[in-house]
PDB file of N, CA and C in Angstrom:
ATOM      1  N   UNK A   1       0.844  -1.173   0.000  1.00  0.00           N
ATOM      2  CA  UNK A   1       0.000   0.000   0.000  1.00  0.00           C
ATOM      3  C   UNK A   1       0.894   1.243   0.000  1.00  0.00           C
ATOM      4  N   UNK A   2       0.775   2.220  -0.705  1.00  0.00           N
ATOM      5  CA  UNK A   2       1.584   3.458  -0.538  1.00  0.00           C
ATOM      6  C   UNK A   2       1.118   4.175   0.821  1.00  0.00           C
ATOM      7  N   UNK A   3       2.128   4.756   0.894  1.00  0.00           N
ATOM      8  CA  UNK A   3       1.542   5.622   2.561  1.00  0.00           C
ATOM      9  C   UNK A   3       1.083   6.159   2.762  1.00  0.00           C
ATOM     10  N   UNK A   4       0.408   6.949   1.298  1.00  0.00           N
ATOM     11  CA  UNK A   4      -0.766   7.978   1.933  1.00  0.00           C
ATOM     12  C   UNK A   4      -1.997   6.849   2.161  1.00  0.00           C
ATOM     13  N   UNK A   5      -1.509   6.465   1.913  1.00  0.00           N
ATOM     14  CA  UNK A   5      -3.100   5.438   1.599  1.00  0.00           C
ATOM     15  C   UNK A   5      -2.981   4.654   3.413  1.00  0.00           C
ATOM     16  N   UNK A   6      -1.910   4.270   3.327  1.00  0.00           N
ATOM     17  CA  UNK A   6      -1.596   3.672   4.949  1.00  0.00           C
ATOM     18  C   UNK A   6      -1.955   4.938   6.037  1.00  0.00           C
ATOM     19  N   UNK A   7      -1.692   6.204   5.794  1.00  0.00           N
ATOM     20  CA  UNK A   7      -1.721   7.330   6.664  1.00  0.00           C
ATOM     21  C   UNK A   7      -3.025   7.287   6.871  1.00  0.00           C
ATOM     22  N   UNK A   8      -3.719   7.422   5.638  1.00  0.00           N
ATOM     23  CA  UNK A   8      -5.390   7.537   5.330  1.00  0.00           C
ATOM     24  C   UNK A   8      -6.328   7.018   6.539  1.00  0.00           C
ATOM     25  N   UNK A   9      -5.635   5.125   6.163  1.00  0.00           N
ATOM     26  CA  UNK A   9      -6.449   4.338   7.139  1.00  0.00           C
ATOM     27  C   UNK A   9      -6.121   4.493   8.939  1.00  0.00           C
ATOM     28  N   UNK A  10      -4.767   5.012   8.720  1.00  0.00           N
ATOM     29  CA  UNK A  10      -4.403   5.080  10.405  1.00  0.00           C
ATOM     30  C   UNK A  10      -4.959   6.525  11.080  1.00  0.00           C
ATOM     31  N   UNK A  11      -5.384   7.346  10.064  1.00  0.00           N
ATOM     32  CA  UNK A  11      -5.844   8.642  10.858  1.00  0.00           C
ATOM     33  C   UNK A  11      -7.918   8.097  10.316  1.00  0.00           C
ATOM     34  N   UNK A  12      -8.210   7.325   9.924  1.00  0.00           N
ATOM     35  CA  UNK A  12      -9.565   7.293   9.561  1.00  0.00           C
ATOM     36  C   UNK A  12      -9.964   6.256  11.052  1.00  0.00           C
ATOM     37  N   UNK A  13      -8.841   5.246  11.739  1.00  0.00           N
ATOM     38  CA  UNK A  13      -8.992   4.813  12.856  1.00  0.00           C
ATOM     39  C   UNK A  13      -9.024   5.201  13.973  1.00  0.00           C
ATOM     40  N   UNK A  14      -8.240   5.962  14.100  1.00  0.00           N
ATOM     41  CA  UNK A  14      -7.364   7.127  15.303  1.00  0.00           C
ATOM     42  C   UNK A  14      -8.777   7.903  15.597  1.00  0.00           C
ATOM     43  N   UNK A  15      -9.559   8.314  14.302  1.00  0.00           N
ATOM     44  CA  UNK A  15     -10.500   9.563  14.325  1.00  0.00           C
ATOM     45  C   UNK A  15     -12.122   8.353  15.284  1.00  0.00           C
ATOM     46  N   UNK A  16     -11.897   7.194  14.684  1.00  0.00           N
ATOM     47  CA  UNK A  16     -13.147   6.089  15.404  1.00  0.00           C
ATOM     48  C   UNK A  16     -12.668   6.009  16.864  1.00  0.00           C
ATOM     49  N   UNK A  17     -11.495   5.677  17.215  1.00  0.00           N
ATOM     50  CA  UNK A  17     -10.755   5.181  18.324  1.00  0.00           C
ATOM     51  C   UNK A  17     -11.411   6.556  19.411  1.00  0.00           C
ATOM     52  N   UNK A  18     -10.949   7.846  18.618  1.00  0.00           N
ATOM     53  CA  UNK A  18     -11.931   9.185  19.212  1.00  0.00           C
ATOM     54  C   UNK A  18     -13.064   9.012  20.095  1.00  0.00           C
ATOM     55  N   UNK A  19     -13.538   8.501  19.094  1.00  0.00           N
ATOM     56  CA  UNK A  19     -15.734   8.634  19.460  1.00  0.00           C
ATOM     57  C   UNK A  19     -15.618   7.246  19.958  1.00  0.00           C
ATOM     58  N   UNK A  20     -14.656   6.259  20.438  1.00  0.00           N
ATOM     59  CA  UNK A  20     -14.573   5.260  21.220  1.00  0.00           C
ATOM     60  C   UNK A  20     -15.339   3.919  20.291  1.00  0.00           C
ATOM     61  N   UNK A  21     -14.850   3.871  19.191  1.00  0.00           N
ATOM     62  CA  UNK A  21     -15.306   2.545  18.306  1.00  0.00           C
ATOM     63  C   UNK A  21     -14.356   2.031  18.041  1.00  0.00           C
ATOM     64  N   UNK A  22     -14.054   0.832  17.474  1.00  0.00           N
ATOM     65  CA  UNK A  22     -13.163   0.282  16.680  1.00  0.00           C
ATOM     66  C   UNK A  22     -13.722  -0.740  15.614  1.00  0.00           C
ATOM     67  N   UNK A  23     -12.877  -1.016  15.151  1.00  0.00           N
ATOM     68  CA  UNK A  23     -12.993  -1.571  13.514  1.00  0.00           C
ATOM     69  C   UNK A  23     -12.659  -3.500  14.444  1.00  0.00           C
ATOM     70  N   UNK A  24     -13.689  -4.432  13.786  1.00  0.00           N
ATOM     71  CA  UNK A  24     -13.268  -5.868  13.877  1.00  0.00           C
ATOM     72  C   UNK A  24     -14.089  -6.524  13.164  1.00  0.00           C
ATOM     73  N   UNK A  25     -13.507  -8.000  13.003  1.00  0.00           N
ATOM     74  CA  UNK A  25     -13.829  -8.512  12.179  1.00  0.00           C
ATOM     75  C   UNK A  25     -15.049  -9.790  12.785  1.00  0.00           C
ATOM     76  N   UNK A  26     -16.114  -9.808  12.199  1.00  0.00           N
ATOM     77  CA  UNK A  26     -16.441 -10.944  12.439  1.00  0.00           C
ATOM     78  C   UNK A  26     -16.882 -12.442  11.200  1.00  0.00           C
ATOM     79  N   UNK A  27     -16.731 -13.166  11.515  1.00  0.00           N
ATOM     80  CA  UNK A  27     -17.168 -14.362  11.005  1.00  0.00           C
ATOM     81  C   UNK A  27     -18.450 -15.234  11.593  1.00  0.00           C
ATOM     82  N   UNK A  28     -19.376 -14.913  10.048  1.00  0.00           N
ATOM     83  CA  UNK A  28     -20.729 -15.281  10.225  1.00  0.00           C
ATOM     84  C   UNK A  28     -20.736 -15.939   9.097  1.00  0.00           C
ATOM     85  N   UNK A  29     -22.377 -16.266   8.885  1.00  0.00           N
ATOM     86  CA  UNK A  29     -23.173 -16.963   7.951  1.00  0.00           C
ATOM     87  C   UNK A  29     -23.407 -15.785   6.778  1.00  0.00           C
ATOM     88  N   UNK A  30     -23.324 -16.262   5.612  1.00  0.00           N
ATOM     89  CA  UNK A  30     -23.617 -14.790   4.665  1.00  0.00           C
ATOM     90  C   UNK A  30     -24.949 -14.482   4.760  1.00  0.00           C
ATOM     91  N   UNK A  31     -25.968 -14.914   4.702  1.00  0.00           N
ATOM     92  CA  UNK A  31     -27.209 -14.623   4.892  1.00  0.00           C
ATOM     93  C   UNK A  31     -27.602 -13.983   6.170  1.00  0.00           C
ATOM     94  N   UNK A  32     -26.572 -13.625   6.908  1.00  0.00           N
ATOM     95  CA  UNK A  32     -26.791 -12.423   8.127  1.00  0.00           C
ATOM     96  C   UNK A  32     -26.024 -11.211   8.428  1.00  0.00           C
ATOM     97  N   UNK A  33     -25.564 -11.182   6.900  1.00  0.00           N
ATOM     98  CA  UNK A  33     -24.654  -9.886   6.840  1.00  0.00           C
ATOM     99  C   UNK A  33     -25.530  -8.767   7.465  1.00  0.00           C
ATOM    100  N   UNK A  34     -26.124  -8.707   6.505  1.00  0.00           N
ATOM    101  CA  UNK A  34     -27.501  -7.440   6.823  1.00  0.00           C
ATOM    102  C   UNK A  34     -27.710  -7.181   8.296  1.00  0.00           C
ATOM    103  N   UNK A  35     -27.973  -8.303   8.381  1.00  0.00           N
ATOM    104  CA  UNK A  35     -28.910  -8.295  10.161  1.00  0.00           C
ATOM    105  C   UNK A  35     -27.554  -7.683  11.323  1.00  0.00           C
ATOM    106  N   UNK A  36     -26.515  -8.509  10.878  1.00  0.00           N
ATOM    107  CA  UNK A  36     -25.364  -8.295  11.907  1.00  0.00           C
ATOM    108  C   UNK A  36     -24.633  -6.353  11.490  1.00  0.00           C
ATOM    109  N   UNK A  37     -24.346  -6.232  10.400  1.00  0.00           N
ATOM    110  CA  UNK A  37     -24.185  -4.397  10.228  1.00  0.00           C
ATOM    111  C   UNK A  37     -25.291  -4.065  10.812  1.00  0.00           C
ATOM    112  N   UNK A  38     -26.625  -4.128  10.679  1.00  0.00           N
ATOM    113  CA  UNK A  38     -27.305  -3.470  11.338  1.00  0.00           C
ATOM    114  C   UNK A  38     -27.520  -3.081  12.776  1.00  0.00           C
ATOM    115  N   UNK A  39     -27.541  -4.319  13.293  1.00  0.00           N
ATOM    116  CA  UNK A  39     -27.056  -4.469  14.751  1.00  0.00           C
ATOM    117  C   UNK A  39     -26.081  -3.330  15.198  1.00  0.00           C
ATOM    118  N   UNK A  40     -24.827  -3.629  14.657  1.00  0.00           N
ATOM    119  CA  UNK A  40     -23.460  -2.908  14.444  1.00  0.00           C
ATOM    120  C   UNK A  40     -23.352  -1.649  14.103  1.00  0.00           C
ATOM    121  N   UNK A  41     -23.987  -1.166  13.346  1.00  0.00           N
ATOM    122  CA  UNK A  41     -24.683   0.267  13.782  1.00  0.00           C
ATOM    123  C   UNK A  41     -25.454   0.772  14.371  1.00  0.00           C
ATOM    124  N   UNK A  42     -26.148  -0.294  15.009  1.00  0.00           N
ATOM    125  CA  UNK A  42     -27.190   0.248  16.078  1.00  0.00           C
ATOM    126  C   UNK A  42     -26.587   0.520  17.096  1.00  0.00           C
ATOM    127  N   UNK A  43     -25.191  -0.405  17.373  1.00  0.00           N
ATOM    128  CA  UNK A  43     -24.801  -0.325  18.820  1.00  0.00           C
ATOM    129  C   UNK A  43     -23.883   1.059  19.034  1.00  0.00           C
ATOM    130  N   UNK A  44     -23.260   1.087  17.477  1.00  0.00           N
ATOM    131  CA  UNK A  44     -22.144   2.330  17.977  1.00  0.00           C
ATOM    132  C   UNK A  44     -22.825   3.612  18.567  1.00  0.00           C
ATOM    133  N   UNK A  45     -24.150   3.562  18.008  1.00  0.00           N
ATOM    134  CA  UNK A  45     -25.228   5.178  18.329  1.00  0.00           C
ATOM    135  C   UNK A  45     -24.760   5.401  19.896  1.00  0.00           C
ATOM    136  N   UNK A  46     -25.003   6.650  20.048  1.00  0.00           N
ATOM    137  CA  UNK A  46     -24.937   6.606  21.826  1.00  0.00           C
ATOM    138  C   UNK A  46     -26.712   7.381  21.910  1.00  0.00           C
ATOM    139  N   UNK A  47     -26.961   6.552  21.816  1.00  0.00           N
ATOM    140  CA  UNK A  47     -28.672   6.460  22.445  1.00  0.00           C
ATOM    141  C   UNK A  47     -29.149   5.369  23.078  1.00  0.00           C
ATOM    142  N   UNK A  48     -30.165   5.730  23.962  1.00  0.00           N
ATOM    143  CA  UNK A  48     -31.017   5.203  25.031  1.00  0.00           C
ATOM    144  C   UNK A  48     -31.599   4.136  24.037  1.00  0.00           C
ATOM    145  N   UNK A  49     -32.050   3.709  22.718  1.00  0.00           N
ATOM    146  CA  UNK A  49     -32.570   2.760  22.344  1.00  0.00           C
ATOM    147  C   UNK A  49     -31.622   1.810  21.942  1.00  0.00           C
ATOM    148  N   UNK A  50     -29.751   2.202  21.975  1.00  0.00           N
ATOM    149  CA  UNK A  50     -28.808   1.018  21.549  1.00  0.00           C
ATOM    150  C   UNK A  50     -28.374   0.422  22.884  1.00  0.00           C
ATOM    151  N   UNK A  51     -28.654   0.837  24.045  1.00  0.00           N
ATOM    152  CA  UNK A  51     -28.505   0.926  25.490  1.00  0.00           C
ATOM    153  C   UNK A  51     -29.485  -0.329  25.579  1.00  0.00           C
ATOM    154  N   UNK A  52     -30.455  -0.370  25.396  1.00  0.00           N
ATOM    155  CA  UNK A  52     -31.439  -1.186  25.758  1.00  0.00           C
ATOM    156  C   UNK A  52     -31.006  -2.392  24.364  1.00  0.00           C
ATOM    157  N   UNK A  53     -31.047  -1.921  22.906  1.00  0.00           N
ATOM    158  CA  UNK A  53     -30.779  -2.790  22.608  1.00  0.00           C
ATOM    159  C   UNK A  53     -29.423  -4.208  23.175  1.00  0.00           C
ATOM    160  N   UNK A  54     -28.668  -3.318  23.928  1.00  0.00           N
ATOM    161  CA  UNK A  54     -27.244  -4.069  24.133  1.00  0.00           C
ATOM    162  C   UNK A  54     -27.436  -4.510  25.451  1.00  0.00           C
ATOM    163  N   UNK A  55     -28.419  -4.215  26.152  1.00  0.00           N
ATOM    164  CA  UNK A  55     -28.662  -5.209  27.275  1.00  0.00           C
ATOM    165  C   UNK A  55     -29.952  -6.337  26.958  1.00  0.00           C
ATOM    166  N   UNK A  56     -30.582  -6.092  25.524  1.00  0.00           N
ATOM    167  CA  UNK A  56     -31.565  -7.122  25.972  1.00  0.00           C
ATOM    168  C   UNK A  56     -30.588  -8.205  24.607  1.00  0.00           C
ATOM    169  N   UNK A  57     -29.468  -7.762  23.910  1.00  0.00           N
ATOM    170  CA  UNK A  57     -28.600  -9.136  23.385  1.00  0.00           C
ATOM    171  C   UNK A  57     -27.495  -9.585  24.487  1.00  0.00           C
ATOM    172  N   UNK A  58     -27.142  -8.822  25.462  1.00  0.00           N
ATOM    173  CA  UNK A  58     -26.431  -9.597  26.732  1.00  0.00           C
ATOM    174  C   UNK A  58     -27.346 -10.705  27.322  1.00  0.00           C
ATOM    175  N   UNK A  59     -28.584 -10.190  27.800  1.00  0.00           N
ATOM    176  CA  UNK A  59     -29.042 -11.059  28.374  1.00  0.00           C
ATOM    177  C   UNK A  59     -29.827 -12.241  27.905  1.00  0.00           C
ATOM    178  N   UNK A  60     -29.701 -12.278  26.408  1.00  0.00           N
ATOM    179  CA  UNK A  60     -30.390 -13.037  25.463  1.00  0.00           C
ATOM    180  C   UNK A  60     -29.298 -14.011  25.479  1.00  0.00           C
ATOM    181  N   UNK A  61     -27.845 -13.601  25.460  1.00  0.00           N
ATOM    182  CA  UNK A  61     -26.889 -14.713  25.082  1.00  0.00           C
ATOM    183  C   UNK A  61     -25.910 -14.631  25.927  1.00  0.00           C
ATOM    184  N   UNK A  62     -25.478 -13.735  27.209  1.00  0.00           N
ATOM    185  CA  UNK A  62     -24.605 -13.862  27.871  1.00  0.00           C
ATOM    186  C   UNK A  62     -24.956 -14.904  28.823  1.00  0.00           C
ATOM    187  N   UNK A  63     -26.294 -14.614  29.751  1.00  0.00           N
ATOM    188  CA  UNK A  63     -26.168 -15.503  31.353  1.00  0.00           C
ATOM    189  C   UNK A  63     -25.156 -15.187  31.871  1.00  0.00           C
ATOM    190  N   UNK A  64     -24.579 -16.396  32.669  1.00  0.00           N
ATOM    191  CA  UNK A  64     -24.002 -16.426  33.505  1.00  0.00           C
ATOM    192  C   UNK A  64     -22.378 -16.597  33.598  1.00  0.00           C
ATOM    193  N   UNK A  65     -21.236 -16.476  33.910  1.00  0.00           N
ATOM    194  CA  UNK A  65     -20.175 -16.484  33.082  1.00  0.00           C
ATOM    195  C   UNK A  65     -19.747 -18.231  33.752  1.00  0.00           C
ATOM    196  N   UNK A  66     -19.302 -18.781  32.883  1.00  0.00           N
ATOM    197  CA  UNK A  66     -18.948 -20.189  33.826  1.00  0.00           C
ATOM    198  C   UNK A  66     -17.764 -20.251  34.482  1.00  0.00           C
ATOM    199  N   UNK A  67     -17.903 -20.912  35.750  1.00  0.00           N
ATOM    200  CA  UNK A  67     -17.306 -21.194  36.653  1.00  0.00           C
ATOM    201  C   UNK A  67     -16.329 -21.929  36.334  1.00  0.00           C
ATOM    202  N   UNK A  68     -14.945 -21.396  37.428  1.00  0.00           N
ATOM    203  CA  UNK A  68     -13.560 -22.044  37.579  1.00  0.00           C
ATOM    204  C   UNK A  68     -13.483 -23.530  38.097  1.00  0.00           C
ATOM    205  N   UNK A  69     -13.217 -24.381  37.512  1.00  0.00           N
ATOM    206  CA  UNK A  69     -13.009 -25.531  38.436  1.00  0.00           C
ATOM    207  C   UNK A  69     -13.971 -26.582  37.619  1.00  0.00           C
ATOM    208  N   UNK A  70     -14.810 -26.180  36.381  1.00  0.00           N
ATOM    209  CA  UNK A  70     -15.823 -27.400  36.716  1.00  0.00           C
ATOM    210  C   UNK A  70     -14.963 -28.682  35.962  1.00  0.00           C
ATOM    211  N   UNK A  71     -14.251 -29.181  35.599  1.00  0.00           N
ATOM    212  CA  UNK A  71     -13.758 -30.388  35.023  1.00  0.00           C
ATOM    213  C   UNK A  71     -13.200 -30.915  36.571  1.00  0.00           C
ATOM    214  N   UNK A  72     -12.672 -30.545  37.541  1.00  0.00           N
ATOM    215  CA  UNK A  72     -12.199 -30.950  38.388  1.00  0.00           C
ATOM    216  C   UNK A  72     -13.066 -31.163  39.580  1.00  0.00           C
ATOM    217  N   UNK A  73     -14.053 -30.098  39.463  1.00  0.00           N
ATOM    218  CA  UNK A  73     -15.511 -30.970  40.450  1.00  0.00           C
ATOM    219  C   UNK A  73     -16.105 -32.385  39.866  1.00  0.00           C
ATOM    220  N   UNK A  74     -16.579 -32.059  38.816  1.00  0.00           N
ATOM    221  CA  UNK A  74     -16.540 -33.640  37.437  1.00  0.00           C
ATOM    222  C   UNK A  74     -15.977 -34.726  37.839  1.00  0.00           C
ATOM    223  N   UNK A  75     -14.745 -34.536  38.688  1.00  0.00           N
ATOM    224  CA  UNK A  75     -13.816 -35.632  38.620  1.00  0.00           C
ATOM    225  C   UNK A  75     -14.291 -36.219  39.807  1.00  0.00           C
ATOM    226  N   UNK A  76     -13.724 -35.544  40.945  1.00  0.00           N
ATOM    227  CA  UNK A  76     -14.632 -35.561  42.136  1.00  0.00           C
ATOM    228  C   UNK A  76     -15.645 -35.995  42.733  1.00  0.00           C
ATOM    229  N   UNK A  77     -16.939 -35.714  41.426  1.00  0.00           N
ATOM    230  CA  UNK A  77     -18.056 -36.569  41.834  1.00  0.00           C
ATOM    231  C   UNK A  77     -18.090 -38.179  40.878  1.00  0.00           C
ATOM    232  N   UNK A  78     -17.304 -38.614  40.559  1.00  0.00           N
ATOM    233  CA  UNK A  78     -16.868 -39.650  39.483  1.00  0.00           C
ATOM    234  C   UNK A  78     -17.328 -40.416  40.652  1.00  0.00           C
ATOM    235  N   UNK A  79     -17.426 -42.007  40.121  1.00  0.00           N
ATOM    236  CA  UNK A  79     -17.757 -42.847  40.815  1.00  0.00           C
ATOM    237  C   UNK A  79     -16.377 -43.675  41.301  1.00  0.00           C
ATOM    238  N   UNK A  80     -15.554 -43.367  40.507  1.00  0.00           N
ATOM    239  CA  UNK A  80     -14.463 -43.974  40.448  1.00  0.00           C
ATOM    240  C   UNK A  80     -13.339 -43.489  41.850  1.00  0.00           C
ATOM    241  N   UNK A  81     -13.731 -42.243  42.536  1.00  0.00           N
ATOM    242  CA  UNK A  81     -12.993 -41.691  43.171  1.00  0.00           C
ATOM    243  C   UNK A  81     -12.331 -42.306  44.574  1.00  0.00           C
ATOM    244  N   UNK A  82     -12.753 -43.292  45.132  1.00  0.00           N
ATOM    245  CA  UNK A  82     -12.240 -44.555  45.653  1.00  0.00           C
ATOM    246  C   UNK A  82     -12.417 -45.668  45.245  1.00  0.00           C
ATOM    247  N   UNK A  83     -12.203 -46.092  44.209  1.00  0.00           N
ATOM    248  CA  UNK A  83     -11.806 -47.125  43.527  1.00  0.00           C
ATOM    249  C   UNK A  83     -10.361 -47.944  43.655  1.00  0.00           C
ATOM    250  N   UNK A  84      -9.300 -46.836  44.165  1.00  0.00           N
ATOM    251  CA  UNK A  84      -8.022 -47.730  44.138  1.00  0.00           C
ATOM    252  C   UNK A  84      -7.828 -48.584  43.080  1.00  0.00           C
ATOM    253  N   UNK A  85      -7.861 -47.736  41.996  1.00  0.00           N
ATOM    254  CA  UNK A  85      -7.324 -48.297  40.787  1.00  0.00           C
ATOM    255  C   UNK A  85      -5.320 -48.197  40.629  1.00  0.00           C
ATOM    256  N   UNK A  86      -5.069 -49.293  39.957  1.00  0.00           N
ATOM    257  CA  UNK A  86      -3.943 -49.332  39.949  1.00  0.00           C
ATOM    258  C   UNK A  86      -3.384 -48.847  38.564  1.00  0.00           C
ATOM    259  N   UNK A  87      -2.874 -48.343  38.369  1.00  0.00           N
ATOM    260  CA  UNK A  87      -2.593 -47.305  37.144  1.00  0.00           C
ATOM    261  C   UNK A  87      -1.512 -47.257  36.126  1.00  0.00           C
ATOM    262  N   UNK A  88      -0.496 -48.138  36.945  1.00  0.00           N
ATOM    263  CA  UNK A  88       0.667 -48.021  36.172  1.00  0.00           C
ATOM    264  C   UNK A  88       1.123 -49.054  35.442  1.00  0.00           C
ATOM    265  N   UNK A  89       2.115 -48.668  34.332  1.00  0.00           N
ATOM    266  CA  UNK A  89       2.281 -49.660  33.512  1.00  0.00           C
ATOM    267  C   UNK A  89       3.723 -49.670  33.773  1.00  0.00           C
ATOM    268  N   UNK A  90       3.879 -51.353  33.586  1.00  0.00           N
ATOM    269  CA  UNK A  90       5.304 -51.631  32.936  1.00  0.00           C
ATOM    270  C   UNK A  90       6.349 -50.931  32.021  1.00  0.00           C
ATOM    271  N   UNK A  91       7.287 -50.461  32.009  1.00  0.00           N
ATOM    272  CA  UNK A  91       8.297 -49.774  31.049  1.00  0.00           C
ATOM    273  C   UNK A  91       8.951 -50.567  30.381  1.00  0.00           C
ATOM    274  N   UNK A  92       8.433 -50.331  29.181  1.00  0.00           N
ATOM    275  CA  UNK A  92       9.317 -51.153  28.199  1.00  0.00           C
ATOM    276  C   UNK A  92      10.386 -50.665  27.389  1.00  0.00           C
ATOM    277  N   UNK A  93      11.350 -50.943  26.690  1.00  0.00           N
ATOM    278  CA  UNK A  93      11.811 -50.653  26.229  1.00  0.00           C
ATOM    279  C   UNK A  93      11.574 -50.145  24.575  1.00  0.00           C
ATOM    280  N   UNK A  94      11.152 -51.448  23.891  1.00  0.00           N
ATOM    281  CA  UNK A  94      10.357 -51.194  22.634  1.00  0.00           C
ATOM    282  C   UNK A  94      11.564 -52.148  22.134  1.00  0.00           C
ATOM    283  N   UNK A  95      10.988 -52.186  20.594  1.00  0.00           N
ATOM    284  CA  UNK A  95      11.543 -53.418  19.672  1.00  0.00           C
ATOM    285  C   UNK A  95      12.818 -52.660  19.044  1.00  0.00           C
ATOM    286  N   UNK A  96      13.920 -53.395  18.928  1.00  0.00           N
ATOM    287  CA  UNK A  96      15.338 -52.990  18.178  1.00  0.00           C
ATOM    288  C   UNK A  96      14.955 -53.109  16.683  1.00  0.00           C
ATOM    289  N   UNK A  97      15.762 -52.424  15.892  1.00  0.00           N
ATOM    290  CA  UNK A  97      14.912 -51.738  14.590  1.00  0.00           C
ATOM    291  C   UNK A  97      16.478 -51.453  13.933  1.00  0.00           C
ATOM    292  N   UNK A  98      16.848 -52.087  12.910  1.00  0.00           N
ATOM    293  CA  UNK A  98      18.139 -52.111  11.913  1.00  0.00           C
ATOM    294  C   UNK A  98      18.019 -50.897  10.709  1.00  0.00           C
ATOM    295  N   UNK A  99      18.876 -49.771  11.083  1.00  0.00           N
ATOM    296  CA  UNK A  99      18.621 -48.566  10.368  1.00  0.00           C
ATOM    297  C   UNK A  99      19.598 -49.160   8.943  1.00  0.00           C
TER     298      UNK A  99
END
């Protein structure tokens, strides 16, 4: 890219970064381009109706954030957890092999 053209895009960001937006990318379905820019301009607005819009898609798809630990509670409630299983294997060496 020549540099005005590089300058272009770094002061056309700098000027979003301003009004507190930024530029990203997402990966969707093509048949929701539409729906998702729209969204995406709804949210940058600073109005009381993108406010509400952006809490009723948090609470549509955020919930609850998940918890630390759950593979290791999982384990815990295993049935296996006094079992006294014996675990280890023999060390072998492996088969000799003529390079």
């Amino acid at each position: 890219m020549v540099s005005s053209q590089k300058r272009a895009i770094q002061n056309y960001r700098s000027r979003l970064g301003e009004r507190g937006l930024a530029r990203f990318e997402v990966l969707a379905k093509d048949t929701d381009r539409d729906l998702i820019r729209s969204l995406a301009r709804r949210l940058s607005e600073d109005t009381p109706e993108a406010s509400e819009l952006r809490a009723a898609v948090s609470k549509s798809i955020g919930g609850d954030p998940p918890k630390l630990g759950g593979i290791l509670a999982a384990l815990r409630r295993s049935p296996l957890v006094d079992a006294e299983l014996d675990l280890s294997r023999p060390r072998e060496e492996g088969r000799k092999v003529d390079l």
